[in-house]
Protein backbone atom coordinates (compact mmCIF):
# COMPACT_ATOMS: atom_id res chain seq x y z
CA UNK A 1 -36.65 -59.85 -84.55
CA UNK A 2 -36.73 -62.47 -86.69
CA UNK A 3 -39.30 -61.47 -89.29
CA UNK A 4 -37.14 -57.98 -89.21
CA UNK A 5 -33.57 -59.48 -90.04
CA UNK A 6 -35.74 -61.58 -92.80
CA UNK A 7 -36.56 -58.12 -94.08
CA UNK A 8 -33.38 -57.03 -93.96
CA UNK A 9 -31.54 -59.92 -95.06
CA UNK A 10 -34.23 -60.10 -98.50
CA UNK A 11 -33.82 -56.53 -99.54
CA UNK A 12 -29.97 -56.28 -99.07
CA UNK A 13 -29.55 -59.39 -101.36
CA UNK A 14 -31.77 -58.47 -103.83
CA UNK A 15 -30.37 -54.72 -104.24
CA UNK A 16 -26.75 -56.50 -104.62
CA UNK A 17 -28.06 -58.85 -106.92
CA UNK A 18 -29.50 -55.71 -108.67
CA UNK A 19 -26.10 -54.05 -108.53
CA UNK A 20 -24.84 -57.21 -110.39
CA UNK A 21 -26.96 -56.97 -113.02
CA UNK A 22 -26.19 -53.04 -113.14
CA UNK A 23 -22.22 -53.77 -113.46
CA UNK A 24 -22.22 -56.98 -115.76
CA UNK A 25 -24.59 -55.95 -118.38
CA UNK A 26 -25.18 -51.71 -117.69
CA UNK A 27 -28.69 -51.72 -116.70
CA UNK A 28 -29.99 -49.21 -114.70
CA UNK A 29 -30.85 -49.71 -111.27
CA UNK A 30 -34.81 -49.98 -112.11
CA UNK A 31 -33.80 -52.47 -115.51
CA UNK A 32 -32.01 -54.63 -113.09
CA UNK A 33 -34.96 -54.88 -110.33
CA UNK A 34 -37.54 -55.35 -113.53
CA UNK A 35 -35.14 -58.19 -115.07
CA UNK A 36 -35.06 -59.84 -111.41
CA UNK A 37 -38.82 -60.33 -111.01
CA UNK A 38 -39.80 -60.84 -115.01
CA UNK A 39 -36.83 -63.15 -115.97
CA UNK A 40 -37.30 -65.35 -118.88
CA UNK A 41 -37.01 -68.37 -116.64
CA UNK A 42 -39.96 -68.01 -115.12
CA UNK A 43 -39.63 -71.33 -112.88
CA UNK A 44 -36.78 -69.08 -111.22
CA UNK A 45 -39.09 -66.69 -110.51
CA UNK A 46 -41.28 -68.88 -108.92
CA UNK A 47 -38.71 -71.24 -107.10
CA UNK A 48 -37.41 -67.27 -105.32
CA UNK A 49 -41.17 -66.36 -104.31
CA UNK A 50 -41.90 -69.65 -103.34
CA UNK A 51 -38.61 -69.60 -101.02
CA UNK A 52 -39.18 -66.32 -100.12
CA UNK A 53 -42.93 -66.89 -98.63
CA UNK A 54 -41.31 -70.08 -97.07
CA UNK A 55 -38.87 -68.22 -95.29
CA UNK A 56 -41.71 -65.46 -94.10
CA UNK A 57 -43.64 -67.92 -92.52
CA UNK A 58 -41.00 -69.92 -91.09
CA UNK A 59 -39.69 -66.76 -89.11
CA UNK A 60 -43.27 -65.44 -88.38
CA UNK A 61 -43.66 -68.97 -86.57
CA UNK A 62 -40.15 -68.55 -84.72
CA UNK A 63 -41.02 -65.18 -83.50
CA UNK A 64 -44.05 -66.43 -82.30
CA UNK A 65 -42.98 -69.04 -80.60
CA UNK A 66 -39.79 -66.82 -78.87
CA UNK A 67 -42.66 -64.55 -77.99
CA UNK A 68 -45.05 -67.51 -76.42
CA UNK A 69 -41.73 -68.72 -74.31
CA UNK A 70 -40.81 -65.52 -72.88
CA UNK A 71 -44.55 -65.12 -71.76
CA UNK A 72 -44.45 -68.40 -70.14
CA UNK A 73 -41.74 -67.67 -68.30
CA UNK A 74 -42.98 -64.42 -67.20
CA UNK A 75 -46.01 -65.85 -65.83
CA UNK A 76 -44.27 -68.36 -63.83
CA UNK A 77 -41.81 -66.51 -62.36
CA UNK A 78 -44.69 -64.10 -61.46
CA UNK A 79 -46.03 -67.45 -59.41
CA UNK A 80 -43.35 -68.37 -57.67
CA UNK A 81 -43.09 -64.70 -56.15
């Protein structure tokens, strides 16, 4: 659930950063998602992926971690019964 609200929380900020861009300077929807990924500045561009794949494995771990607990506990209170 984690990985999923990652997802979610990714796209929705880059489609209202998109709709910035369309508003301010009257791109089209398809300018403004072009100008997002090939910016001028490319260190932006790489500080965003790089946080971007940070955040992907960080909530890949925590889901697999949730995932490990919940078995554990599972299996013990399959013992004790």
């Amino acid at each position: 659930m984690v990985t999923l609200s990652f997802f979610l929380l990714i796209t929705s900020l880059t489609i209202l950063i998109a709709l910035f861009d369309m508003s301010l300077f009257e791109f089209s929807f398809f300018e403004a998602m072009i100008n997002i990924l090939f910016s001028e500045i490319a260190i932006g561009r790489y500080i965003a992926l790089f946080g971007a794949a940070l955040g992907l494995i960080a909530s890949v771990m925590i889901d697999v971690r949730i995932h490990r607990t919940k078995k554990d506990s599972n299996d013990n209170e399959r013992k004790q019964e």
